[in-house]
C-alpha atoms as a PDB file:
ATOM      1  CA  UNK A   1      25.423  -3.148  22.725  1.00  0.00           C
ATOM      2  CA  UNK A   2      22.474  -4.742  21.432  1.00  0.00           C
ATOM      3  CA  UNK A   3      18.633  -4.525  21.830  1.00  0.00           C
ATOM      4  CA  UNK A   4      17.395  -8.143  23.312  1.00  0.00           C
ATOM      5  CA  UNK A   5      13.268  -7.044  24.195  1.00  0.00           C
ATOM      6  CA  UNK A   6      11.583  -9.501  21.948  1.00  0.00           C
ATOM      7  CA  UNK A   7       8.162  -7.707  20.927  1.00  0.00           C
ATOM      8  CA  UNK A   8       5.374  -9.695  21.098  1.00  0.00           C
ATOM      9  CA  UNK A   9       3.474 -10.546  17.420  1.00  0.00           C
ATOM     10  CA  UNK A  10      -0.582  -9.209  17.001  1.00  0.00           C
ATOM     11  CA  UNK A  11      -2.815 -11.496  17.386  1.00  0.00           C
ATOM     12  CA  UNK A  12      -4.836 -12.377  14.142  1.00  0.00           C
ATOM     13  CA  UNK A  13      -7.807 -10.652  13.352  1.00  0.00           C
ATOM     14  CA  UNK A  14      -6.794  -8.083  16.195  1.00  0.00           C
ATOM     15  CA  UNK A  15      -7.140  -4.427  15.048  1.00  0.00           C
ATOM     16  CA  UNK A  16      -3.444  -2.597  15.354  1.00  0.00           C
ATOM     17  CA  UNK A  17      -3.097   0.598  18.181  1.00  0.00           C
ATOM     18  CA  UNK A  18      -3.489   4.316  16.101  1.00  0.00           C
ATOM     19  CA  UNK A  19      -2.518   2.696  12.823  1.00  0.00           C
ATOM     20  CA  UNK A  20      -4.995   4.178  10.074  1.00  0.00           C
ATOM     21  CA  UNK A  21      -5.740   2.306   6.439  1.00  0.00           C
ATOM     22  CA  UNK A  22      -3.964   4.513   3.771  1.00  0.00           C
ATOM     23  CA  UNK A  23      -6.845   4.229   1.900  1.00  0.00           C
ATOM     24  CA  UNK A  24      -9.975   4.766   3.903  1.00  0.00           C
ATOM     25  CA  UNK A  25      -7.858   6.274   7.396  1.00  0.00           C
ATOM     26  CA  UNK A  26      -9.938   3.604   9.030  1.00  0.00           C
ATOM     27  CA  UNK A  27      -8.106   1.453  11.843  1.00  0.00           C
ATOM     28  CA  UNK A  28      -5.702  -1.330  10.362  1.00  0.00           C
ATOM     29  CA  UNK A  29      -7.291  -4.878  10.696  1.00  0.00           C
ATOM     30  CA  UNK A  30      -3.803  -7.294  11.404  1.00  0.00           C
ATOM     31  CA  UNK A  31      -5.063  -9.666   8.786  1.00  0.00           C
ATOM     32  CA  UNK A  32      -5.274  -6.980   5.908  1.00  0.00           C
ATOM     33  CA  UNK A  33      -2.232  -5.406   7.085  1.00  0.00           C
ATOM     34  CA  UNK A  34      -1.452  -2.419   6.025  1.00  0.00           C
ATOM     35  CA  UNK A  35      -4.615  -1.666   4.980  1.00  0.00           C
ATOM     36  CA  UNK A  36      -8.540  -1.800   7.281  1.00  0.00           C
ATOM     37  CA  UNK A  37     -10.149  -4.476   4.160  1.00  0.00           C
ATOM     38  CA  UNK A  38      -9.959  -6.734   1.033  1.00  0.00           C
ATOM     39  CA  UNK A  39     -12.170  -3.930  -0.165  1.00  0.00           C
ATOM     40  CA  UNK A  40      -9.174  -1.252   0.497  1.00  0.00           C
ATOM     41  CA  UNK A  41      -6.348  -3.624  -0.568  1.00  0.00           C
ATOM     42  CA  UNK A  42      -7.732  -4.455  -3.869  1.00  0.00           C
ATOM     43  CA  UNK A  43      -7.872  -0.620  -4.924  1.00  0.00           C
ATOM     44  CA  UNK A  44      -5.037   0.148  -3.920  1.00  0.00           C
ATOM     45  CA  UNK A  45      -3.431  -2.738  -6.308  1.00  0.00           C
ATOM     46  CA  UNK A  46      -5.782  -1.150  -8.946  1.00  0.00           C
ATOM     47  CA  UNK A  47      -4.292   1.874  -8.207  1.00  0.00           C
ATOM     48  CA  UNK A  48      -0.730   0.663  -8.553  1.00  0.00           C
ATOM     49  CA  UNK A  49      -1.571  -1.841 -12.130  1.00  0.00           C
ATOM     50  CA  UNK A  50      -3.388   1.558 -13.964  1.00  0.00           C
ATOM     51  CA  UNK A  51      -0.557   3.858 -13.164  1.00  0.00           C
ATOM     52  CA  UNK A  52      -1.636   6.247 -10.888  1.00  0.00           C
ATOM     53  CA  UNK A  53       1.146   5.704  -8.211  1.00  0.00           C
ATOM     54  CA  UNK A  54       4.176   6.919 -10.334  1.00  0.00           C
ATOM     55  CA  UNK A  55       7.002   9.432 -10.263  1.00  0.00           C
ATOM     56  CA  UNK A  56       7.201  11.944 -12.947  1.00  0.00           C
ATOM     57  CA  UNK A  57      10.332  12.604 -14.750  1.00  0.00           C
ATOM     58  CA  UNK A  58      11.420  14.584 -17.154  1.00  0.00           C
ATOM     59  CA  UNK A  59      12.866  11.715 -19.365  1.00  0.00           C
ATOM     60  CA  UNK A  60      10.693  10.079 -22.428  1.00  0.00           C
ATOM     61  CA  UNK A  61       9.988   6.691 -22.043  1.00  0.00           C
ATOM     62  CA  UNK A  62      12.024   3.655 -23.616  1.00  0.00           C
ATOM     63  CA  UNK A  63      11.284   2.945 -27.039  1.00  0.00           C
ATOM     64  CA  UNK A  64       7.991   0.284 -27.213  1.00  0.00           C
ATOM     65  CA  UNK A  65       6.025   1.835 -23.588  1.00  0.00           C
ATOM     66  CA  UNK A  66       3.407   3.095 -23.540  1.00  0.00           C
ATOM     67  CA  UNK A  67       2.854   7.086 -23.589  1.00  0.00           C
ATOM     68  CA  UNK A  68       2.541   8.449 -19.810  1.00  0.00           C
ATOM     69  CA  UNK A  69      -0.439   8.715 -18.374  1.00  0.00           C
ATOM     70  CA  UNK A  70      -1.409   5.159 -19.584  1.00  0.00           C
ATOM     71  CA  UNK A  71      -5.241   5.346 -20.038  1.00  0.00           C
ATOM     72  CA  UNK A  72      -5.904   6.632 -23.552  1.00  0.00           C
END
């Protein structure tokens, strides 16, 4: 049997029930979704393009990349 409720889409601009901004833990704004602001959004990309967000591993890295860590 299958699920037919049709749930209804946010409004634009409308802030989103208890959902918090990963970054800040302020409320989500719908049109910076998942995050509260560009502000919020842009570091976390930083975040993500300088390395911080990675999984360790025990295994060196392919010949030509850079050593881990990759800010020296």
């Amino acid at each position: 049997m299958t699920d037919d409720r049709v749930t209804p889409l946010p409004r634009p601009g409308a802030r989103r029930g208890s959902a918090k901004c990963p970054m800040c833990k302020r409320p989500v704004v719908a049109a910076h979704q998942p995050f509260c602001s560009p502000r919020c959004r842009d570091e976390d990309l930083r975040r993500w393009l300088v390395g911080d967000y990675r999984i360790p591993t025990d295994e060196p890295p392919p010949d030509g990349d850079p050593p881990a860590g990759g800010r020296e």
